[in-house]
N, C-alpha and C. Protein backbone atom coordinates (compact mmCIF):
# COMPACT_ATOMS: atom_id res chain seq x y z
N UNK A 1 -9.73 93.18 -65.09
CA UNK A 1 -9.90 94.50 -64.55
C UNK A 1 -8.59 94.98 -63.93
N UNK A 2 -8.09 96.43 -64.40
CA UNK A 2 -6.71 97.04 -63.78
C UNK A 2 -7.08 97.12 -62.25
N UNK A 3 -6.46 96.62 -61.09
CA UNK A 3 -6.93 97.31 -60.11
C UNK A 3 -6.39 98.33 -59.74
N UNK A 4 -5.22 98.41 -60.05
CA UNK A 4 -4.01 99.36 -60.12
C UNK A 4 -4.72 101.04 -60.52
N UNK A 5 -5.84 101.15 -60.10
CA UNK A 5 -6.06 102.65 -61.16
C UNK A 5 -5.51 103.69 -60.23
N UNK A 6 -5.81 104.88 -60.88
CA UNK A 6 -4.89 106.34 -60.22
C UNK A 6 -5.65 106.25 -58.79
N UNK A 7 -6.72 105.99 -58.43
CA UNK A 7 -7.52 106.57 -57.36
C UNK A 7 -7.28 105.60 -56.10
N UNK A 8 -6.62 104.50 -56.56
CA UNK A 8 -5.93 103.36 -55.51
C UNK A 8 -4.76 103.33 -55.48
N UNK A 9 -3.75 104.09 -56.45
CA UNK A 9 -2.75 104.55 -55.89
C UNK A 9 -1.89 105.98 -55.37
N UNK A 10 -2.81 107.05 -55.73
CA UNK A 10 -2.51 107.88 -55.64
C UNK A 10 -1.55 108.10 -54.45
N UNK A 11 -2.04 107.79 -52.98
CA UNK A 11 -1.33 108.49 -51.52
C UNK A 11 0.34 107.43 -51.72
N UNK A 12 -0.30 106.25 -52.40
CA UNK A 12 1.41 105.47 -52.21
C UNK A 12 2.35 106.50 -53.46
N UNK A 13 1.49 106.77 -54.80
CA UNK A 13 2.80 107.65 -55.62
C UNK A 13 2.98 108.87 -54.53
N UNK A 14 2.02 109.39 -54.23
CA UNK A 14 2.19 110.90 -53.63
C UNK A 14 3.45 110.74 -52.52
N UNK A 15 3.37 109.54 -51.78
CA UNK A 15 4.05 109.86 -50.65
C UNK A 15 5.26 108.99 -51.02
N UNK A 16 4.99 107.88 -51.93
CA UNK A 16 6.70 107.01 -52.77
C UNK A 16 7.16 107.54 -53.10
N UNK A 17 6.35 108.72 -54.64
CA UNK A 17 7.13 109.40 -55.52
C UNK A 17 7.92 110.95 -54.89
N UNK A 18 6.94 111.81 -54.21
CA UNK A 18 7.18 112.75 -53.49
C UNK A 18 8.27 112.83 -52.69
N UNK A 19 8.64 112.04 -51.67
CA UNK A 19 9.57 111.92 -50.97
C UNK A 19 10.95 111.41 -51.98
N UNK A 20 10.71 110.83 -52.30
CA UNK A 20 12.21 110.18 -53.54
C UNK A 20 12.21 111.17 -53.88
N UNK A 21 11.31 111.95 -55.07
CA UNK A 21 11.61 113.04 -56.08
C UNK A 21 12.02 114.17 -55.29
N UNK A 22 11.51 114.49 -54.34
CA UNK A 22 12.40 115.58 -53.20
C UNK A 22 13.59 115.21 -52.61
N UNK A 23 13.94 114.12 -52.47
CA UNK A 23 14.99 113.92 -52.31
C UNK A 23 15.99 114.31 -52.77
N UNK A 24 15.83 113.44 -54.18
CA UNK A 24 16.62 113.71 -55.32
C UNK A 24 17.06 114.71 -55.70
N UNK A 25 15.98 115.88 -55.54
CA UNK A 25 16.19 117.24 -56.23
C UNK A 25 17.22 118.40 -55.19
N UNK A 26 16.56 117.91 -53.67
CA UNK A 26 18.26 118.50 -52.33
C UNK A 26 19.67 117.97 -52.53
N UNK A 27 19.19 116.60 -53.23
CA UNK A 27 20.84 116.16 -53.52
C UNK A 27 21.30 116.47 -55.21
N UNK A 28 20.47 117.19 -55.92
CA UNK A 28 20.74 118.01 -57.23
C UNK A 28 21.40 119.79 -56.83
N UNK A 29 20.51 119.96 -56.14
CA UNK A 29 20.63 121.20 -55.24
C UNK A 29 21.72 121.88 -54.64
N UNK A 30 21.92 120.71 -53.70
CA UNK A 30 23.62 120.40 -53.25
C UNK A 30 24.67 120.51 -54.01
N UNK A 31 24.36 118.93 -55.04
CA UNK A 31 25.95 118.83 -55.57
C UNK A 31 25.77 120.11 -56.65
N UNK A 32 24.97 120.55 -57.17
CA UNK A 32 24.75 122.07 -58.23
C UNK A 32 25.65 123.12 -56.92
N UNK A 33 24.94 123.33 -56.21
CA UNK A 33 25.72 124.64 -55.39
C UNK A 33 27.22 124.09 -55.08
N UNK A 34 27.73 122.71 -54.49
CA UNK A 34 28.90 122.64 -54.24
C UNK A 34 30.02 122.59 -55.18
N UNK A 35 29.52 122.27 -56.64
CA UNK A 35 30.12 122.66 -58.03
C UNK A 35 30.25 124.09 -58.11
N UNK A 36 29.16 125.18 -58.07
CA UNK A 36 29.24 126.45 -58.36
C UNK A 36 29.78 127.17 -57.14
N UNK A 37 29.59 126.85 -55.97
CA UNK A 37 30.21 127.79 -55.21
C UNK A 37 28.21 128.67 -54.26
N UNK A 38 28.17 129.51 -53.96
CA UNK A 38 27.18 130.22 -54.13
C UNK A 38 26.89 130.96 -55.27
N UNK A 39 27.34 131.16 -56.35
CA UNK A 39 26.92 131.12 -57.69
C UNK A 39 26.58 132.93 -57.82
N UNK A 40 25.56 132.98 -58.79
CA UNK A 40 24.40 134.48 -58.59
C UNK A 40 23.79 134.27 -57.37
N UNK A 41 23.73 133.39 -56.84
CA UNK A 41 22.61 133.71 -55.28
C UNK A 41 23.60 134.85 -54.37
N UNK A 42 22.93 136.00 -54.52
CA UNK A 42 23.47 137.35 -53.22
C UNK A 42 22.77 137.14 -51.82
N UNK A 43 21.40 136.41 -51.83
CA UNK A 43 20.61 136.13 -50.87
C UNK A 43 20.51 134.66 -50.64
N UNK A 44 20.70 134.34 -49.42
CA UNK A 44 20.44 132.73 -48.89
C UNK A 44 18.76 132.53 -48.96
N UNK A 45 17.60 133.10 -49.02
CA UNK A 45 16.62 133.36 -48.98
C UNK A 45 16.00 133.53 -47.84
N UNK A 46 15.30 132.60 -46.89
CA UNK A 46 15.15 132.83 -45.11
C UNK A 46 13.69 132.22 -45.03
N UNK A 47 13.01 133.23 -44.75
CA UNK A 47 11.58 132.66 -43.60
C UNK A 47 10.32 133.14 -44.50
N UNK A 48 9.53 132.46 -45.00
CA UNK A 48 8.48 133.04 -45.47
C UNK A 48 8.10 133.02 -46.91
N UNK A 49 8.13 133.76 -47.73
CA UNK A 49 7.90 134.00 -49.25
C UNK A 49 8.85 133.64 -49.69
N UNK A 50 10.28 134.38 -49.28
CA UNK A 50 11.73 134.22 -49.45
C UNK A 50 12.05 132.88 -49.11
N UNK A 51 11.49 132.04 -49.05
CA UNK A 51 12.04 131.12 -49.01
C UNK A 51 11.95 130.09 -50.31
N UNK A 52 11.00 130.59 -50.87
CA UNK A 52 10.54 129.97 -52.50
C UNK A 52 10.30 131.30 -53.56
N UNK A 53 11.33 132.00 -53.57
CA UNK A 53 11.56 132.86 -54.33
C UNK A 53 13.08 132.26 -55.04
N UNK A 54 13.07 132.41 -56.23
CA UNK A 54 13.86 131.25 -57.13
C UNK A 54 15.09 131.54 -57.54
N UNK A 55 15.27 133.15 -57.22
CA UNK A 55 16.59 133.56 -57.47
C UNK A 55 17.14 133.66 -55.79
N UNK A 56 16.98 133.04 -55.08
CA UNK A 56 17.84 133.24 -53.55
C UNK A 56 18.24 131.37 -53.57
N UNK A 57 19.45 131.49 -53.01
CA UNK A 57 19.79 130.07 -52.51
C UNK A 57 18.90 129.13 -51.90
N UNK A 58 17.96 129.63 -51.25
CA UNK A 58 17.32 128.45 -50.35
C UNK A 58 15.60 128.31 -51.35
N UNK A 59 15.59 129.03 -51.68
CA UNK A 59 14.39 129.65 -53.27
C UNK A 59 14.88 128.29 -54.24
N UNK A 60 15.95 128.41 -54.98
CA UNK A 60 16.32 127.49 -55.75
C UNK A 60 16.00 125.90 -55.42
N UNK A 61 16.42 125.63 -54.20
CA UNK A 61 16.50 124.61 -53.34
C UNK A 61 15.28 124.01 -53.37
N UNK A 62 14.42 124.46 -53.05
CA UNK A 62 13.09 124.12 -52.53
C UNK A 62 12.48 124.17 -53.87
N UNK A 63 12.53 124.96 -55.19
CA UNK A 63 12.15 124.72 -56.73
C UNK A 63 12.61 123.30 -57.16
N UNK A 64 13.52 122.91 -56.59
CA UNK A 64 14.40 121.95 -57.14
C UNK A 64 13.77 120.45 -56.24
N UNK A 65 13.31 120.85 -55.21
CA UNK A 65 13.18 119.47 -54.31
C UNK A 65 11.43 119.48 -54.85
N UNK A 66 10.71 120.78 -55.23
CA UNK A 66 9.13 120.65 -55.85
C UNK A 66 9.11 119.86 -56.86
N UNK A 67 9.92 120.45 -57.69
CA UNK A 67 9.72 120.30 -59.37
C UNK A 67 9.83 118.85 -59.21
N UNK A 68 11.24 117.72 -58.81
CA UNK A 68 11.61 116.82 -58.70
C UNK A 68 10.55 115.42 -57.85
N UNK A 69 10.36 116.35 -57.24
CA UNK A 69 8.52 115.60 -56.64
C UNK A 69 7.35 115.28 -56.92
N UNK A 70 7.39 116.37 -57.92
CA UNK A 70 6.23 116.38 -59.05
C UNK A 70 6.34 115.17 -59.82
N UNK A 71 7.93 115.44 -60.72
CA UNK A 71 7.58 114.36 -61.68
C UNK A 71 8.22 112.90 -61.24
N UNK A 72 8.51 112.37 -59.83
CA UNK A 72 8.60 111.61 -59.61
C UNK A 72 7.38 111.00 -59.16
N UNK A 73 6.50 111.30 -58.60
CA UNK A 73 5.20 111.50 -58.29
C UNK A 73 4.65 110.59 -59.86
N UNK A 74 4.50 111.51 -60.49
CA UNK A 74 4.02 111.31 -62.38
C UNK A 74 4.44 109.95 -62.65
N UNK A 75 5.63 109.86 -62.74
CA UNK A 75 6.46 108.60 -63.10
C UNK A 75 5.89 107.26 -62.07
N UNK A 76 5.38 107.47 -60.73
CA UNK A 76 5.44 106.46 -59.69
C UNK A 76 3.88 106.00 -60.28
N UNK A 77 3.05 107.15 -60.58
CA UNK A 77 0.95 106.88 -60.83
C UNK A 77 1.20 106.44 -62.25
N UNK A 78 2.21 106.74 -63.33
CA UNK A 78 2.20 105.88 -64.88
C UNK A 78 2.72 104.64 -64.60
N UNK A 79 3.84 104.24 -63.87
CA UNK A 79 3.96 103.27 -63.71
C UNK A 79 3.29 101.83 -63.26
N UNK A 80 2.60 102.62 -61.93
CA UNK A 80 1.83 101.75 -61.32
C UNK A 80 0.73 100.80 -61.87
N UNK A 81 0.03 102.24 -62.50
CA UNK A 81 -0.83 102.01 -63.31
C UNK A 81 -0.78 100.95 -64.71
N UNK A 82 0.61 101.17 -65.45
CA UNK A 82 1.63 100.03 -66.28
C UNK A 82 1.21 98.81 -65.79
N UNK A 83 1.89 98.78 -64.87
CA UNK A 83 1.72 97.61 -63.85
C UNK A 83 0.61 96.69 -63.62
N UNK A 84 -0.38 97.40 -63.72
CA UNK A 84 -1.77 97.10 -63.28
C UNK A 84 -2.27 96.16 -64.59
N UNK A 85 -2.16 97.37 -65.51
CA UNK A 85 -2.54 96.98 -67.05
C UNK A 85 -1.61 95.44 -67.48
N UNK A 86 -0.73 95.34 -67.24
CA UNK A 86 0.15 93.89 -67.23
C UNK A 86 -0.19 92.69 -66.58
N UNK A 87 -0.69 93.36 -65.37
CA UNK A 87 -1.13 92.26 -64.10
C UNK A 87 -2.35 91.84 -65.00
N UNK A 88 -3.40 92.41 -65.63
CA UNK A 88 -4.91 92.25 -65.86
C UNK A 88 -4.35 91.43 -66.75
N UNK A 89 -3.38 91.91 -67.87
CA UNK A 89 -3.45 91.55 -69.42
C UNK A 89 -2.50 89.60 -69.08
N UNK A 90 -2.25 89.55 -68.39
CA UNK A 90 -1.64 87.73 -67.60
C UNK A 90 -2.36 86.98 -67.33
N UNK A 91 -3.86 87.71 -66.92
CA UNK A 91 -4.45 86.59 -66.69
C UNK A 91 -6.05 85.91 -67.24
């Protein structure tokens, strides 16, 4: 039996994968803006809606630290789950 299934690991990918994959995506974010400069962003974005609106600097940012969370997230519950299926299939 896998014990490894999605519903026993979910909060460890959510909060393993989530935090890494956001990570990852402020330090994509970064070295992207410190290559381009401020780029097309005319707006830093700010407080509120504007702040995940995708054409403002701080919009981009926060697309970039989501998106990157998501599929690190994805990658952490297939894996695990891998894992599981290996552990069962050993013994």
């Amino acid at each position: 039996m896998n014990r490894l299934t999605y519903s026993k690991t979910f909060w460890v990918a959510v909060i393993g994968g989530g935090l890494t994959g956001m990570g990852n995506g402020s330090v994509f974010g970064a070295a992207l803006m410190c290559a381009l400069g401020r780029g097309p962003f005319d707006d830093w974005g700010g407080i509120g809606l504007d702040a995940y609106n995708v054409v403002t600097f701080q919009g981009f940012m926060n697309w970039c630290m989501i998106v990157f969370g998501v599929a690190f997230t994805i990658i952490v519950m297939l894996a695990l789950k891998r894992h599981g299926e290996l552990e069962k299939s050993a013994h």
